[in-house]
C-alpha atoms as a PDB file:
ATOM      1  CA  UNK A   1     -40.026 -47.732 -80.627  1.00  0.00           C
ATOM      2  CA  UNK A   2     -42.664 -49.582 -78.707  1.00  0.00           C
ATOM      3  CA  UNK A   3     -43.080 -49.680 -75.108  1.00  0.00           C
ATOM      4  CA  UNK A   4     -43.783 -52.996 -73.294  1.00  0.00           C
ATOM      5  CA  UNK A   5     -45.854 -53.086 -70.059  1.00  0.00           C
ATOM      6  CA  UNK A   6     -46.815 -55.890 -67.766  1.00  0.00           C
ATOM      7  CA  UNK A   7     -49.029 -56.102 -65.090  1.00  0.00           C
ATOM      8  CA  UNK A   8     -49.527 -59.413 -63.399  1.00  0.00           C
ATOM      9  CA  UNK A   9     -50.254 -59.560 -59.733  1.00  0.00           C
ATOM     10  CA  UNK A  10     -48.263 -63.114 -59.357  1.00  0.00           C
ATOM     11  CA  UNK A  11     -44.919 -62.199 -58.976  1.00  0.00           C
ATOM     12  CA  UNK A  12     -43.716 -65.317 -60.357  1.00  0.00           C
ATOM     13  CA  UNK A  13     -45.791 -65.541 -63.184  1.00  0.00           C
ATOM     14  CA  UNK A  14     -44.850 -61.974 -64.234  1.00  0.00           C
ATOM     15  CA  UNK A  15     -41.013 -62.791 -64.149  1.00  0.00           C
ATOM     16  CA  UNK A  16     -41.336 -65.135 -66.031  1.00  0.00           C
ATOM     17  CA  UNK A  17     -43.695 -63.544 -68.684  1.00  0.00           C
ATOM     18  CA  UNK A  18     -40.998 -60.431 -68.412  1.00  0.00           C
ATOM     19  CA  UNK A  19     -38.214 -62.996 -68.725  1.00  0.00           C
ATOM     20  CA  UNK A  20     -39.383 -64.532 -72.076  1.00  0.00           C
ATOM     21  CA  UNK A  21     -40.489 -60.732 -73.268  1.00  0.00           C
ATOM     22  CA  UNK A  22     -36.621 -59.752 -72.387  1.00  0.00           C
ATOM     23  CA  UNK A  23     -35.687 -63.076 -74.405  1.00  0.00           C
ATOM     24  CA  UNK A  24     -37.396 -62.601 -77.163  1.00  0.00           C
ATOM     25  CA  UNK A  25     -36.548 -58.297 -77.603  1.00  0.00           C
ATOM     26  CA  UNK A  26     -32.775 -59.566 -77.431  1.00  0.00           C
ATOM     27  CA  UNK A  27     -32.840 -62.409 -79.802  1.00  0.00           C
ATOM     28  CA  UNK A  28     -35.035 -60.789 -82.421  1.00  0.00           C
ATOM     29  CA  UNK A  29     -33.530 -57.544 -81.874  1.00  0.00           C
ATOM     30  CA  UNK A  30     -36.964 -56.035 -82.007  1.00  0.00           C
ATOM     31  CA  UNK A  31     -36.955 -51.997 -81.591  1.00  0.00           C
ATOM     32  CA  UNK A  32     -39.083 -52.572 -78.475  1.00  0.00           C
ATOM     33  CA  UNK A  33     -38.330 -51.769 -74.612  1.00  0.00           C
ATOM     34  CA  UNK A  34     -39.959 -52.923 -71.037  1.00  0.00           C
ATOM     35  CA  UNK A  35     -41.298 -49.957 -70.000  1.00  0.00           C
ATOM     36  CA  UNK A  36     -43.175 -51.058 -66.574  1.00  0.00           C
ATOM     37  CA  UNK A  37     -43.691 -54.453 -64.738  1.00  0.00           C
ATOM     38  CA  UNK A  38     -46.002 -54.455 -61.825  1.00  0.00           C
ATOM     39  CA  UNK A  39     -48.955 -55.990 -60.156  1.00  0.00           C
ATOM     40  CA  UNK A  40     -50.424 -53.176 -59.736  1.00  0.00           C
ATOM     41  CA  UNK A  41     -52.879 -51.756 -62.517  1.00  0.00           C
ATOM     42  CA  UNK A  42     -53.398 -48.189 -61.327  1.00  0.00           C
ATOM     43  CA  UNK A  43     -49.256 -48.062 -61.346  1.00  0.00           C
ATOM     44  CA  UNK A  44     -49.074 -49.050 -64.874  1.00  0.00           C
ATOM     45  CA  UNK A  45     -51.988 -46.579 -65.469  1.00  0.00           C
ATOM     46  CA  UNK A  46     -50.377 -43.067 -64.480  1.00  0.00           C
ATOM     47  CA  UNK A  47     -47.077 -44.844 -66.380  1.00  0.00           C
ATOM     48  CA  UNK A  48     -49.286 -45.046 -69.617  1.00  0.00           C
ATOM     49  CA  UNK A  49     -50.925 -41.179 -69.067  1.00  0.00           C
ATOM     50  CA  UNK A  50     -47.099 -40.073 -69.578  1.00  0.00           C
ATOM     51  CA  UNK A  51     -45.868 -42.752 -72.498  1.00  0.00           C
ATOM     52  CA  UNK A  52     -44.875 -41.120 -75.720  1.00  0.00           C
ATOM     53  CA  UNK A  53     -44.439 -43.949 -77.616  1.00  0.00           C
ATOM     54  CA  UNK A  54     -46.973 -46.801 -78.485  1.00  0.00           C
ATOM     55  CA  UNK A  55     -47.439 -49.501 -75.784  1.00  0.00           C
ATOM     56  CA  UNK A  56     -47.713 -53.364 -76.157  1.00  0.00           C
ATOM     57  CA  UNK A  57     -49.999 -54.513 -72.613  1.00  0.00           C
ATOM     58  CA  UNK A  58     -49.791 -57.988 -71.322  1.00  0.00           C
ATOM     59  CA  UNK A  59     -52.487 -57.918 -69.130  1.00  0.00           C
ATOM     60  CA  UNK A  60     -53.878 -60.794 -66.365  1.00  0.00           C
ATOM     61  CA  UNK A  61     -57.862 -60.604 -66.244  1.00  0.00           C
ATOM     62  CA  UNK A  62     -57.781 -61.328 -62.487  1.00  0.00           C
ATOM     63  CA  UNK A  63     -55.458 -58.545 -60.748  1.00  0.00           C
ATOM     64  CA  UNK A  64     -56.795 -58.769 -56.931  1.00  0.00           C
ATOM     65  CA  UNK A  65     -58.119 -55.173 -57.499  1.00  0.00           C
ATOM     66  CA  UNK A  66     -60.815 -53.143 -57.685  1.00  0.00           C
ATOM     67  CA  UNK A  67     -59.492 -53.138 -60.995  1.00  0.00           C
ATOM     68  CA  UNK A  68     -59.170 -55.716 -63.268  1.00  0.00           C
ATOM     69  CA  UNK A  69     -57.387 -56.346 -66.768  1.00  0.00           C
ATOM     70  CA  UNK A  70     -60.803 -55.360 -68.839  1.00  0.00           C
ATOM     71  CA  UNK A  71     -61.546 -52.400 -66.930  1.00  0.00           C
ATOM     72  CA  UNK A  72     -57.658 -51.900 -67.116  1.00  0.00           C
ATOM     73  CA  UNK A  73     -57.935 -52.341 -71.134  1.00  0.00           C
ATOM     74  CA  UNK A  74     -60.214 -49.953 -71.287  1.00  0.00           C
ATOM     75  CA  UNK A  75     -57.966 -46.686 -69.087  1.00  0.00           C
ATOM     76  CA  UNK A  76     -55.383 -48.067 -71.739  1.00  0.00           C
ATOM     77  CA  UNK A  77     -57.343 -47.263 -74.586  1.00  0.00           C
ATOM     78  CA  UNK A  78     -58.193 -44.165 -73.334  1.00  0.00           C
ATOM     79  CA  UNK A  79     -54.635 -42.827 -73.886  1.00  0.00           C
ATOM     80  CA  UNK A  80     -53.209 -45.208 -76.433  1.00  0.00           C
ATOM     81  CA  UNK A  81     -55.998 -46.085 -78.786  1.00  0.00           C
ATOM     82  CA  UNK A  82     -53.361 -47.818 -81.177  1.00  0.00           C
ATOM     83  CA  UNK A  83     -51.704 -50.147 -78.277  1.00  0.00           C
ATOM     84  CA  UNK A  84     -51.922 -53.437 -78.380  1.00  0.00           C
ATOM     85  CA  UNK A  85     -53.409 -55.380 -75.832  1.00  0.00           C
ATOM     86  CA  UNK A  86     -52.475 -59.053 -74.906  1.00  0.00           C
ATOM     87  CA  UNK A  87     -54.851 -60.711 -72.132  1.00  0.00           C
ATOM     88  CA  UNK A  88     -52.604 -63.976 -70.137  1.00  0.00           C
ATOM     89  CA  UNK A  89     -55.026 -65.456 -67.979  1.00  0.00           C
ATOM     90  CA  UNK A  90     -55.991 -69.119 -66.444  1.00  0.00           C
ATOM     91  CA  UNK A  91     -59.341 -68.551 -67.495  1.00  0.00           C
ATOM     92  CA  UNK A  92     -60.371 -69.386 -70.767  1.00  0.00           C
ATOM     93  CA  UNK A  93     -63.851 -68.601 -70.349  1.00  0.00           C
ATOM     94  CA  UNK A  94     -63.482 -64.910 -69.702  1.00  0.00           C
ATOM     95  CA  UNK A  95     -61.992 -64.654 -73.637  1.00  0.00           C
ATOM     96  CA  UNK A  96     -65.454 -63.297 -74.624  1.00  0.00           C
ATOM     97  CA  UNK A  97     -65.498 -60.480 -72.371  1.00  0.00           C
ATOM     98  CA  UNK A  98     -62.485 -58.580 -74.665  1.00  0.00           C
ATOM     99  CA  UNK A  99     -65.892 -58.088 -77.202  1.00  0.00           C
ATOM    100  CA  UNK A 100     -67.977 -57.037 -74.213  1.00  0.00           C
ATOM    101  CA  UNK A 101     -65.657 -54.727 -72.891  1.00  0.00           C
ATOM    102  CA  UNK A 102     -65.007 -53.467 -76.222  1.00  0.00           C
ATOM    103  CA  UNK A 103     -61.142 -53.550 -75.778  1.00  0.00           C
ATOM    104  CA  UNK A 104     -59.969 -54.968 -79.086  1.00  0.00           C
ATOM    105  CA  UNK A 105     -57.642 -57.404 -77.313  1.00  0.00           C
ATOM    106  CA  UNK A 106     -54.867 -58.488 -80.063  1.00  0.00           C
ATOM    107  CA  UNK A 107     -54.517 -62.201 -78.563  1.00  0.00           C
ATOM    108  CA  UNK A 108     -56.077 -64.466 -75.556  1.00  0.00           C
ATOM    109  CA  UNK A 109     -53.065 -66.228 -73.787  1.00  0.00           C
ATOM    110  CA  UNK A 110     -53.422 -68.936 -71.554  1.00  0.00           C
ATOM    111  CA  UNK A 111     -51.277 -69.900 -68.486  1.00  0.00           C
ATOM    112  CA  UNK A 112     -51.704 -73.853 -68.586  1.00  0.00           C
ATOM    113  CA  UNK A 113     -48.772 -74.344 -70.990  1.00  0.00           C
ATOM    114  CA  UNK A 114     -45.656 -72.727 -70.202  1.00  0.00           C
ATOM    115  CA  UNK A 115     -44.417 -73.947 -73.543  1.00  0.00           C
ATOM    116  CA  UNK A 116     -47.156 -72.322 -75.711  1.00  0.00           C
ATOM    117  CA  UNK A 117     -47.314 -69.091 -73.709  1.00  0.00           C
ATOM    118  CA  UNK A 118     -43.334 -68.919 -74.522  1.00  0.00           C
ATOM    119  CA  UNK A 119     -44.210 -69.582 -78.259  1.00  0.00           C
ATOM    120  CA  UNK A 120     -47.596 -67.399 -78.178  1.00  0.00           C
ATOM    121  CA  UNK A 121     -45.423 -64.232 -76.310  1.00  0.00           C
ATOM    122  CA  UNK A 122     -42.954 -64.189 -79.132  1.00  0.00           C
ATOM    123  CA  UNK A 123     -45.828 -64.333 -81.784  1.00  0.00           C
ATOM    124  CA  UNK A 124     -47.529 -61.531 -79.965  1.00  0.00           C
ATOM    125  CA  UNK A 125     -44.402 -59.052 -79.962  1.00  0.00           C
ATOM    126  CA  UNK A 126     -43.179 -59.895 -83.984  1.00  0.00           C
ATOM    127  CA  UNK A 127     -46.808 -59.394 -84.802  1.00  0.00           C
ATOM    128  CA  UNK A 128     -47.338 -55.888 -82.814  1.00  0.00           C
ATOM    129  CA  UNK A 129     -43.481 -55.118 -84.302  1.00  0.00           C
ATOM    130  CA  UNK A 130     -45.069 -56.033 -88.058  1.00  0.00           C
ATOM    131  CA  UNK A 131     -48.601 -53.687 -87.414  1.00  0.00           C
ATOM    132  CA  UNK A 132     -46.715 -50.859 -85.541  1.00  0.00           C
ATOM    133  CA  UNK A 133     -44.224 -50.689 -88.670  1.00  0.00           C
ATOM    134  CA  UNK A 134     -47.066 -50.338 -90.964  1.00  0.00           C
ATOM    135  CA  UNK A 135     -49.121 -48.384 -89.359  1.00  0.00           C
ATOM    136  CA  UNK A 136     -46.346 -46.113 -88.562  1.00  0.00           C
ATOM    137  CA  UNK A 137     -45.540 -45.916 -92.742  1.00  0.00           C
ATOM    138  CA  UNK A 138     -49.378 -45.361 -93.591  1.00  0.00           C
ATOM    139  CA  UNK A 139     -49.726 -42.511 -91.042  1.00  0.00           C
ATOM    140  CA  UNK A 140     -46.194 -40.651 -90.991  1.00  0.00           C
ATOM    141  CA  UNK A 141     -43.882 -40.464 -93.039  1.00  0.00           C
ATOM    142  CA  UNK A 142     -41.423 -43.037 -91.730  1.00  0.00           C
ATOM    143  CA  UNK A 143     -37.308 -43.255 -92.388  1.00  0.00           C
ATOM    144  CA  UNK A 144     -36.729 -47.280 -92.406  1.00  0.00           C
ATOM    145  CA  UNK A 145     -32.916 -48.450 -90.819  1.00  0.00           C
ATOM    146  CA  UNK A 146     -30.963 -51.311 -91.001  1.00  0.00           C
ATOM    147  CA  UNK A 147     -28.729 -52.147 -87.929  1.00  0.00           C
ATOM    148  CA  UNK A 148     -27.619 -55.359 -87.261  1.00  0.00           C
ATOM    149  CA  UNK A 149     -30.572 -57.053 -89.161  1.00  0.00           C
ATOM    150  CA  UNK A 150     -32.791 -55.380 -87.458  1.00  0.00           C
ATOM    151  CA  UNK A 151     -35.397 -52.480 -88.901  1.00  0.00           C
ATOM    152  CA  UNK A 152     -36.038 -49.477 -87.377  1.00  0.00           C
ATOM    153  CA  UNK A 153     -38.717 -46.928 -88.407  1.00  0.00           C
ATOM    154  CA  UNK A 154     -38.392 -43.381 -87.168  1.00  0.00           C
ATOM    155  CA  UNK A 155     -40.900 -40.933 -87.870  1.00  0.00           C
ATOM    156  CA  UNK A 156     -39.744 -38.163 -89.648  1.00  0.00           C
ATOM    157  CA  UNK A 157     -41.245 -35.510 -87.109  1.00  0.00           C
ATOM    158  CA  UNK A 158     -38.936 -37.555 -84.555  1.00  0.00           C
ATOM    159  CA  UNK A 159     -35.713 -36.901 -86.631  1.00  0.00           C
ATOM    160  CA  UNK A 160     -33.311 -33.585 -85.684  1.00  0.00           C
ATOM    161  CA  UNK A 161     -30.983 -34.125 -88.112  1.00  0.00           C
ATOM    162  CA  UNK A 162     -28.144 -36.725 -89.431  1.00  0.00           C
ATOM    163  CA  UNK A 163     -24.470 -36.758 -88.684  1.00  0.00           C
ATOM    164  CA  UNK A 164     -21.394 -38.212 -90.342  1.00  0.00           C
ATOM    165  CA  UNK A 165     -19.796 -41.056 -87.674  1.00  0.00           C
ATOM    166  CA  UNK A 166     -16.357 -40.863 -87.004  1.00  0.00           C
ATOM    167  CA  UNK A 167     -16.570 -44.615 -88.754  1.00  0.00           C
ATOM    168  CA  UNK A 168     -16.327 -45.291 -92.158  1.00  0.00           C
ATOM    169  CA  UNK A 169     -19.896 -45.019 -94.110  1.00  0.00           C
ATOM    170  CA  UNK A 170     -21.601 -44.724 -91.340  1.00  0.00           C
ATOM    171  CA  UNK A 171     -23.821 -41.836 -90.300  1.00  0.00           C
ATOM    172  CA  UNK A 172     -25.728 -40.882 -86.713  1.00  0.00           C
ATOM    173  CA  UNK A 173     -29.434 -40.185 -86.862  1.00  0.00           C
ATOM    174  CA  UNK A 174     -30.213 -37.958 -84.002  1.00  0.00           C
ATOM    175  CA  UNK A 175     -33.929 -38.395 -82.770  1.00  0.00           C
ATOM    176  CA  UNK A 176     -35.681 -36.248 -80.010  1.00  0.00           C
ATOM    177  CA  UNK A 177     -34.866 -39.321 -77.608  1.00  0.00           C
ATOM    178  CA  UNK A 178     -31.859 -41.150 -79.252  1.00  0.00           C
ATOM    179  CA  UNK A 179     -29.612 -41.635 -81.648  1.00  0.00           C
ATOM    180  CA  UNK A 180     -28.665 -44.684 -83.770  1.00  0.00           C
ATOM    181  CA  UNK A 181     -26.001 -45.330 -85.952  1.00  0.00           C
ATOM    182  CA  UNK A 182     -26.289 -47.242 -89.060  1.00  0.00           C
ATOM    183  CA  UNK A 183     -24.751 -47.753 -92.686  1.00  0.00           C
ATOM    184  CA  UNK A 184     -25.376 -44.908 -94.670  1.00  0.00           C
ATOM    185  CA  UNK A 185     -24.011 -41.294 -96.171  1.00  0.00           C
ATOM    186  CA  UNK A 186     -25.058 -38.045 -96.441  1.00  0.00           C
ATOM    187  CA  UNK A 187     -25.484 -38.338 -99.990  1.00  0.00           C
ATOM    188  CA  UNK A 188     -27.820 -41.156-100.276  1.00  0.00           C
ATOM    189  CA  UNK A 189     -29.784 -39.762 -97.552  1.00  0.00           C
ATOM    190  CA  UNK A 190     -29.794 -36.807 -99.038  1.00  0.00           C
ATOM    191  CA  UNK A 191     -31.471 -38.183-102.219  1.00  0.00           C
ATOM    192  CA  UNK A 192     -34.062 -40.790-100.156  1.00  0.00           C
ATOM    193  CA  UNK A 193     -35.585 -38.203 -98.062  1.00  0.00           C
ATOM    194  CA  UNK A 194     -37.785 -35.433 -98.763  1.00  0.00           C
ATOM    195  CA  UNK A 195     -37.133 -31.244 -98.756  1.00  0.00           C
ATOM    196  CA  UNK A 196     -37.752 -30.794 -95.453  1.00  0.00           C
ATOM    197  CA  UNK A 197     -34.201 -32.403 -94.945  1.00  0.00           C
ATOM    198  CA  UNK A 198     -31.470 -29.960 -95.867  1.00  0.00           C
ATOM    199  CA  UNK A 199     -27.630 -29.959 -95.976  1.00  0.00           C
ATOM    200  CA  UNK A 200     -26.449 -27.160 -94.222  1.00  0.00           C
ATOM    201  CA  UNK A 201     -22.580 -28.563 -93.532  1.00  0.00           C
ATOM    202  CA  UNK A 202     -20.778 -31.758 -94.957  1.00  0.00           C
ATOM    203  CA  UNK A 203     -20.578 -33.430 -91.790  1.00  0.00           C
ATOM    204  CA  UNK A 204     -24.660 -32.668 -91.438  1.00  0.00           C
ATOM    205  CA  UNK A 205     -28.223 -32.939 -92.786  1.00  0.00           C
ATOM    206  CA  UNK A 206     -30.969 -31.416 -91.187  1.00  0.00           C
ATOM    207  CA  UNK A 207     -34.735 -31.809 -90.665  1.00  0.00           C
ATOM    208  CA  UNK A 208     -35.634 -27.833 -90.658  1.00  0.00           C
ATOM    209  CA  UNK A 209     -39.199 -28.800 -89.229  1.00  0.00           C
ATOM    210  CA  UNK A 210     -37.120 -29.125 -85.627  1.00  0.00           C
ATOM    211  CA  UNK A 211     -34.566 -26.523 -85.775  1.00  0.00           C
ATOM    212  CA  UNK A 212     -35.231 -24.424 -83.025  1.00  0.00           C
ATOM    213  CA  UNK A 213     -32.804 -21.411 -83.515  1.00  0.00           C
ATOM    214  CA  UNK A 214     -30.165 -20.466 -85.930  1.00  0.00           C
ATOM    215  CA  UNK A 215     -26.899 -18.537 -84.978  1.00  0.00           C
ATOM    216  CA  UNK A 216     -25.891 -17.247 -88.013  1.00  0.00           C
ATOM    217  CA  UNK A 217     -23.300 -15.589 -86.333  1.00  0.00           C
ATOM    218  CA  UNK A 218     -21.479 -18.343 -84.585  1.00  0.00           C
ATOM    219  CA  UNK A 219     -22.934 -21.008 -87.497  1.00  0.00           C
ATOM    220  CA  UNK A 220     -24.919 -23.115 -85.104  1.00  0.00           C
ATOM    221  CA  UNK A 221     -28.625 -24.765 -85.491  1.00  0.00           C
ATOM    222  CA  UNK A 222     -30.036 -25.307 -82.169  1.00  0.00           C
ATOM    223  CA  UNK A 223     -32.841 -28.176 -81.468  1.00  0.00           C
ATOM    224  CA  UNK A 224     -35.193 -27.828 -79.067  1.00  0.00           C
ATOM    225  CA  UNK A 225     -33.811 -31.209 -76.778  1.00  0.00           C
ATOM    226  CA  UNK A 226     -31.118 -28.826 -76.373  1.00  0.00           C
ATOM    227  CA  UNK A 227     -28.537 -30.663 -79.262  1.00  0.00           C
ATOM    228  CA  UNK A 228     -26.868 -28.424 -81.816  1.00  0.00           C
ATOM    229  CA  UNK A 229     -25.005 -28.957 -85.247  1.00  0.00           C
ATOM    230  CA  UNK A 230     -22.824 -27.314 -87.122  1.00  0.00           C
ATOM    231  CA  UNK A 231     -24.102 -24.741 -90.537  1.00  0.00           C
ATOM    232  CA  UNK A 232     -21.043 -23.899 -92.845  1.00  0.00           C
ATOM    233  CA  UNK A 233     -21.396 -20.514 -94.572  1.00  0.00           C
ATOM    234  CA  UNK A 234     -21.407 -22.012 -98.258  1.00  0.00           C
ATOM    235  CA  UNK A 235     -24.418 -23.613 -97.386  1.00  0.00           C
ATOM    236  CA  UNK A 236     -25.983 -21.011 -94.885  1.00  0.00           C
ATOM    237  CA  UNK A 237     -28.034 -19.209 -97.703  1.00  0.00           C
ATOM    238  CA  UNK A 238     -29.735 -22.519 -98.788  1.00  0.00           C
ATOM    239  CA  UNK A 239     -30.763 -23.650 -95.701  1.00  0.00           C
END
């Protein structure tokens, strides 16, 4: 998942920047959320020191701080050397400070036309979606969903462990901070992913990498988010 942050010091600007950003995660159902909106860049900074999850920054240049969006960029990289930065500004001729600032800005937006910042915003987000995805694949191994259309790569160090659904051919992937349920079974899963995920009940498959404990007495894995699963004792030996 990748986090979205805004920081815009025109109120009205940034709702409507947020508004086509909300748009645009809804329509394309885009495994994205709005993490932080505000005006205020040393806000969005101590919200970025505590992000676990990459960040997509739509920044103004101008903030009416001491601090503005380049000197921003550059905190951001700091702690998220893989986000991606977006600069929306009314000033085209500050686009050459991204290389002087060294900031590696993904995209220059301009203000002037609504209707291209609408189309430019969208761009920006399928494009980070598209990089994140591979980059994510290249560096981790990655499990790649299908729900509703939409693709969702979790990292395999995210995963606890996978669940049969109470709906038919469907199973629950349990993450450290979620859990999504998608078309699938136990048995194909079983065959797509790699040793470290073992079947230690029929109802559940388990990434050993995360167990925390195992109660061998009362047949229960325990994760360290506090979630447990079922361990049958056929199946207690292998695991």
């Amino acid at each position: 998942m990748l986090d979205i942050f805004v920081c815009e010091d025109n109120a009205a600007q940034r709702r409507t920047v947020v508004k086509i950003i909300q748009n645009t995660v809804l329509i394309e159902e885009l495994d994205m959320r709005l993490a932080l909106d505000t005006g205020d860049p040393y806000m969005l900074l101590e919200k970025v020191k505590t992000s676990q999850n990459t960040g997509i920054y739509f920044l103004d240049i101008d903030l009416n701080s001491n601090m503005n969006g380049m000197k921003l960029a550059q905190q951001i990289r700091l702690y998220d050397p893989r986000g991606f930065i977006i600069f929306i500004t009314a000033h085209s001729e500050l686009s050459y400070m991204t290389f002087q600032y060294r900031v590696e800005a993904m995209d220059f937006v301009l203000k002037d036309n609504p209707a291209e910042v609408k189309v430019k915003l969208r761009e920006c987000l399928l494009n980070a979606m598209e990089r994140h995805t591979l980059q994510t694949n290249k560096t981790h191994k990655a499990y790649t969903l299908e729900v509703s259309g939409r693709k969702i790569s979790v990292d395999h160090d995210d995963i606890l462990f996978f669940e049969t659904s109470v709906n038919i051919h469907k199973v629950i992937l349990h993450a450290k901070d979620r859990q999504i349920e998608f078309p699938s079974t136990l048995k194909e899963l079983t065959g797509a992913l790699d040793s470290n995920f073992v079947r230690c009940h029929r109802a559940f498959l388990v990434n050993k990498n995360n167990i925390k404990e195992v109660d061998t007495k009362n047949r229960i894995i325990h994760f360290a988010n506090g979630e447990t699963c079922l361990m049958s004792t056929r199946m207690m030996k292998g695991l």
